[in-house]
Structure formats: C-alpha cells, structure tokens
Protein backbone atom coordinates (compact mmCIF):
# COMPACT_ATOMS: atom_id res chain seq x y z
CA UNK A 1 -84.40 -67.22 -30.46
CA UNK A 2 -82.63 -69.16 -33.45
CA UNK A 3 -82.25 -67.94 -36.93
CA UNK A 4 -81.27 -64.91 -38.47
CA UNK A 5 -83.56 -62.60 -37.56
CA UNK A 6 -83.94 -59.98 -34.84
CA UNK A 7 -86.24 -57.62 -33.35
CA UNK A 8 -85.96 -53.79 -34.37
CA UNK A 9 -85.15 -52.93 -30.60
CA UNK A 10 -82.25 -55.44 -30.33
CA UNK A 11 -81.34 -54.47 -34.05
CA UNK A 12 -81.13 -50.49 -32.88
CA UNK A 13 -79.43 -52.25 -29.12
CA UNK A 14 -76.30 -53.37 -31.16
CA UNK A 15 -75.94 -51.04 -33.67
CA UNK A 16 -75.53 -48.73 -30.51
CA UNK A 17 -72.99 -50.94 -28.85
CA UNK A 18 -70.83 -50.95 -32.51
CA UNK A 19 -70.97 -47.91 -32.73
CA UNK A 20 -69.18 -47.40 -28.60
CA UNK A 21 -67.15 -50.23 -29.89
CA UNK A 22 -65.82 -47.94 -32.70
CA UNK A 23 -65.50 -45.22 -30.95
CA UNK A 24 -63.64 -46.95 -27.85
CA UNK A 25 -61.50 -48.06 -30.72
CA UNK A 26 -60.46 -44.90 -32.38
CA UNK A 27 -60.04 -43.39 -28.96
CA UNK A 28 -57.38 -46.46 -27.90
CA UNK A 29 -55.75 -46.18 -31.61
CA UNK A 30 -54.71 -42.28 -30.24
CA UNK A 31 -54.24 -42.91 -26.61
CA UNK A 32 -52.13 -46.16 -26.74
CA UNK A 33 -51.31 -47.42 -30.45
CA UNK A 34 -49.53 -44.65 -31.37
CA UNK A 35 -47.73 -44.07 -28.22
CA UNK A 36 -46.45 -47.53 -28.19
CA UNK A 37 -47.10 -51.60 -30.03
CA UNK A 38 -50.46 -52.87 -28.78
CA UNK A 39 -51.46 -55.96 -30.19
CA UNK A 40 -55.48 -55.21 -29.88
CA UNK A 41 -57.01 -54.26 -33.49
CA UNK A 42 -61.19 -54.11 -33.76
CA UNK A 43 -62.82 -56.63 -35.68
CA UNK A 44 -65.34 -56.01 -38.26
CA UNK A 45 -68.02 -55.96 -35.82
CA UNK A 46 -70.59 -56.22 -38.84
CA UNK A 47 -69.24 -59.45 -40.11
CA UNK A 48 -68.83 -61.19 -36.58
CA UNK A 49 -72.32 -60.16 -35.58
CA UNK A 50 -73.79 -61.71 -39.01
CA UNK A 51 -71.85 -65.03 -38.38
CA UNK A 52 -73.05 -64.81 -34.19
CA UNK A 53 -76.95 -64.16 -35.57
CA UNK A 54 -76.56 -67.39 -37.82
CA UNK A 55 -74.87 -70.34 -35.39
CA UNK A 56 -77.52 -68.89 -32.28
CA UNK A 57 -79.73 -71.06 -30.63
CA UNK A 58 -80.75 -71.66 -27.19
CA UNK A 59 -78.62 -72.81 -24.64
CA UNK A 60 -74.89 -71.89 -26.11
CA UNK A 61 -71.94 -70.50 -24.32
CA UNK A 62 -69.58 -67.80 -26.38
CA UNK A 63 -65.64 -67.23 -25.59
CA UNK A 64 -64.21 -64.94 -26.86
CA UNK A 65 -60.02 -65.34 -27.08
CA UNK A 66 -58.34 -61.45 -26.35
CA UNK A 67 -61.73 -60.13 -25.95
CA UNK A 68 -59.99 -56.73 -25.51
CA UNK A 69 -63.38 -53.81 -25.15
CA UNK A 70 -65.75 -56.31 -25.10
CA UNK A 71 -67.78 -55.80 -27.95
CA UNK A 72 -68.12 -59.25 -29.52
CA UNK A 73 -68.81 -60.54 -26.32
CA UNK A 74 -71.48 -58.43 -25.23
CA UNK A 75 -73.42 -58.63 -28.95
CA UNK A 76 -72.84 -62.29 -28.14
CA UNK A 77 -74.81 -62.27 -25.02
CA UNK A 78 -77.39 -59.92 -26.00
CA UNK A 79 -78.08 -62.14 -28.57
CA UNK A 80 -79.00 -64.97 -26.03
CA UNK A 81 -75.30 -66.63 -25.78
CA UNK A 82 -73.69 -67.31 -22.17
CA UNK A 83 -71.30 -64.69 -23.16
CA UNK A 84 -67.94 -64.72 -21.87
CA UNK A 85 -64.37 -62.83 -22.69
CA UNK A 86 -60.83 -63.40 -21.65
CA UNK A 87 -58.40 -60.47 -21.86
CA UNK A 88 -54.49 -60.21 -21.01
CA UNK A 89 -54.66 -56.70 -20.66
CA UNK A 90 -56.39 -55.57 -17.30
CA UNK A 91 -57.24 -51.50 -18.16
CA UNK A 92 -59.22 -53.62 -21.42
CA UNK A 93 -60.97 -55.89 -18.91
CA UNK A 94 -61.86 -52.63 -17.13
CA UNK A 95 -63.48 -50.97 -20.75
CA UNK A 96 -65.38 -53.96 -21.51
CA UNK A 97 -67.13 -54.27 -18.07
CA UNK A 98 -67.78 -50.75 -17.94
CA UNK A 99 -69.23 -51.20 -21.81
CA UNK A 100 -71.09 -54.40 -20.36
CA UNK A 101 -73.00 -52.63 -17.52
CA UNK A 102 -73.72 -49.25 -19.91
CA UNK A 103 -75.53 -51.72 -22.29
CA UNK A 104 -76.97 -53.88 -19.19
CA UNK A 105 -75.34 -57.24 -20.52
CA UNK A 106 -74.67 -60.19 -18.18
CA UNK A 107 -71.31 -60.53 -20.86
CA UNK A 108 -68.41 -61.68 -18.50
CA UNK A 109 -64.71 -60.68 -18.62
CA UNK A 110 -61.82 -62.06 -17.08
CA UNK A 111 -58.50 -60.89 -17.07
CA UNK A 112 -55.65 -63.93 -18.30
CA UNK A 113 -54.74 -65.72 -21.10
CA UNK A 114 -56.64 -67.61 -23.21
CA UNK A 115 -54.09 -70.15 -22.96
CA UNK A 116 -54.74 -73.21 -20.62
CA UNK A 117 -52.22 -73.93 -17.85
CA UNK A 118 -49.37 -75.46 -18.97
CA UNK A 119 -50.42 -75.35 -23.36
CA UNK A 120 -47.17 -74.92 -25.44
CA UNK A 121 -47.62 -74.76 -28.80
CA UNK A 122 -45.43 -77.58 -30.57
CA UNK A 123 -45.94 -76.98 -34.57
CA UNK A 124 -44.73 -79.11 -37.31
CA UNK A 125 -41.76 -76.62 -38.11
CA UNK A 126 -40.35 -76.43 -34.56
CA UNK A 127 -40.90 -72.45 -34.17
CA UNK A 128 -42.98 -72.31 -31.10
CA UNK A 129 -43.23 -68.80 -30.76
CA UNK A 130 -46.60 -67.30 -29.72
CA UNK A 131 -46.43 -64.06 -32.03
CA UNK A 132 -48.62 -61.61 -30.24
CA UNK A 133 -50.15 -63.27 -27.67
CA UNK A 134 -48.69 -62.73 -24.63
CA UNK A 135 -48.13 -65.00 -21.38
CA UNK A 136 -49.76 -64.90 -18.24
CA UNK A 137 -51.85 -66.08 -16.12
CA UNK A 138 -54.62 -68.83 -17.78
CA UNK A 139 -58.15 -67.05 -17.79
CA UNK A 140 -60.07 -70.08 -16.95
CA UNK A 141 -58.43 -69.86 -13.58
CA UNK A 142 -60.69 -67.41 -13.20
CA UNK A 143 -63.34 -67.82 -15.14
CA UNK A 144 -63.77 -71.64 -13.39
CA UNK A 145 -64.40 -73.29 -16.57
CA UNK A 146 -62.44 -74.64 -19.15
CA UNK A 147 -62.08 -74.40 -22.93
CA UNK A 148 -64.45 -77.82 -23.27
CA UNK A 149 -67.65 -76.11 -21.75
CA UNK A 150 -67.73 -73.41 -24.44
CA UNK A 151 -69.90 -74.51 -27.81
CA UNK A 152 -68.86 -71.14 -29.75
CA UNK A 153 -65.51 -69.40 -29.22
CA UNK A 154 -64.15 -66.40 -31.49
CA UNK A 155 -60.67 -65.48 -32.55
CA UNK A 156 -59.41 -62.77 -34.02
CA UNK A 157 -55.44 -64.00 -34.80
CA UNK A 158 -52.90 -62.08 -36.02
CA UNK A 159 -51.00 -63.58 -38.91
CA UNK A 160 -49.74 -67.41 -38.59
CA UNK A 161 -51.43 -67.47 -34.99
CA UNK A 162 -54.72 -69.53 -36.47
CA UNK A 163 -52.97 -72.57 -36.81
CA UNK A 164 -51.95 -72.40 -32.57
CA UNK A 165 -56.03 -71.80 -32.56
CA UNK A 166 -56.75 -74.64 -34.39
CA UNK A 167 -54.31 -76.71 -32.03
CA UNK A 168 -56.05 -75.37 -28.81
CA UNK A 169 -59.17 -76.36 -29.93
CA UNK A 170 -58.29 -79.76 -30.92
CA UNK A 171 -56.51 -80.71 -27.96
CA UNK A 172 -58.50 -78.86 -25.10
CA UNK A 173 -62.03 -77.84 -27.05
CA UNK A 174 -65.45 -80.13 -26.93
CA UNK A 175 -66.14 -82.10 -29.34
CA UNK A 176 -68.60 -80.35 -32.26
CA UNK A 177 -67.75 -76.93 -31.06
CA UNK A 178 -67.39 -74.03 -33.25
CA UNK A 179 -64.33 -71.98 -33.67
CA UNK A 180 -64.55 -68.80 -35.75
CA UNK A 181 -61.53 -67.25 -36.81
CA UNK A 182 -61.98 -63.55 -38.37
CA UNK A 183 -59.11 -63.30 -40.34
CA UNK A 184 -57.78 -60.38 -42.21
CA UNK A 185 -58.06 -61.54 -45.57
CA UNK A 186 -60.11 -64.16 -45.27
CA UNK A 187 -62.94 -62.56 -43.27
CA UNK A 188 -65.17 -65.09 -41.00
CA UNK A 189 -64.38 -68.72 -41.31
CA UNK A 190 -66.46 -71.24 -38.98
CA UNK A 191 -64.78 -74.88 -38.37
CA UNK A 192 -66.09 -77.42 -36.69
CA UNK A 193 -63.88 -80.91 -35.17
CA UNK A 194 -61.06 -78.80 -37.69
CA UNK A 195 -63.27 -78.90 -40.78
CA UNK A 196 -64.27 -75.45 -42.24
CA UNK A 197 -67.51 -75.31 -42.65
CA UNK A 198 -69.75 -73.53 -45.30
C-alpha cells in the first residue's frame, strides 16, 4: 500500500472526511473563535494528505501534535498508518472520536499535551515561552507510548513554535523519523534527524 496512488473508493472515503473536517471547522470558527481566542486553525487538509500519500508504507505509526477534530489523523489511518492524535482540549478529543467512528477509522485520540513529562523548552535566546501551546497533562501518559515509537508525526505550529518542534524531536524522537511541519507560509516541509528533506 506504498506510493502515491489510491483506489477511487478510498479517494471518494477522504474527500468525504475533508469535507466534515471543513465543515466541523467553519462550525467551531462561529461557535468558539469568535466568542473567545482558540488556538486550533484547520490545516490545508489537501496538502497534508498529498505529503501522508507520499512517505506511506507498511508498518508506520502517525502522531499527530494538537490533533484538534481529528482529521489528519483519521486520513492518516485510513491510509494504512497506526494513526494516533493528542489533543489539549477535551470537547476536541470528543469531535474527533465521534468523526473517527462516523468514518469507521481505528484513528486514536487522547486528550494531553504533546509535551513529554517534564520537556521545557530551553532556546538559544533564553525566551522559553510556549506561545500557544498550552500545559497539561503529557498525552503519552495516556496513550502508553512515547514520542520514539512514532516513525511520522505532524505539526501544525503557530509562528516561532517550529523551532520547540524541532527540539522535541531531537531530544525525545527515534532516530530517522519524519517530522512534518505545515507551516503557514511555507506549506509542508518534511525533515528527517533535523535535515529538511526534498
């Protein structure tokens, strides 16, 4: 199940989900983002999916970091990833396992932070603030694995948290793992061992 291809059923599967995904989106933009400051913001779905349908092959596990409704995720695990999602806010956790079971994907969510016990982010300049991402409990807790079992893991950072991604993966990711970072004006980047790769 490598390559770039898929099938016209699984094609017509995730357009479906992207579509709920935008949708779920639009509806959270009215009902929360402009009542009060939420840090979630969708992805383009298009572009992660075209970067997820390149790197697949058998056998991979996916994390995704604020995996918020659960879209990237779940087109992660219907595309044949161990799929997996950690989310700080619980009523998001709720939305993507509802949008996991309407699209019968084995995707798993978890409700914590994608930041291991005891991290703290030390950069070069001193300022150790963590932007957007909020504190709480580490999601590996209870997802009962850590960073170092996942071969793929997705981040969507606001701007100047993809250098504390970087960091994460360097000093708690396996070795030859891919991070991809969707960034706003950059669109998706894939690194490997902190090298971007082509």
């Amino acid at each position: 199940m490598s390559g770039t291809m898929i099938d016209p059923e699984l094609e017509a599967r995730l357009a479906a989900l992207r579509t709920e995904g935008w949708a779920l989106f639009e509806r959270f933009d009215q009902e929360v983002r402009d009542q009060r400051w939420h840090p979630f913001v969708a992805a383009n779905y298009e572009s992660v999916l075209e970067t997820l349908v390149a790197l697949r092959a058998p056998g991979l596990r996916f994390l995704e970091w604020g995996s918020a409704t659960g879209v990237i995720t779940i087109m992660a695990d219907l595309l044949g990833y161990e799929a997996y999602g950690i989310e700080l806010d619980g009523s998001l956790v709720r939305t993507a396992q509802a949008l996991a079971e309407q699209f019968d994907s084995k995707a798993r969510f978890v409700e914590g932070s994608f930041l291991p016990e005891g991290y703290q982010w030390t950069p070069r300049d001193g300022d150790g603030r963590l932007g957007t991402i909020g504190s709480g409990r580490s999601g590996y807790l209870a997802l009962g694995k850590s960073l170092d079992e996942f071969d793929v893991v997705f981040g969507y950072p606001w701007d100047g948290e993809g250098a504390m991604m970087h960091d994460l993966m360097r000093r708690y990711g396996a070795p030859g793992a891919r991070l991809l970072v969707h960034g706003t004006d950059t669109g998706m980047e894939v690194y490997r061992d902190g090298r971007k790769l082509d």
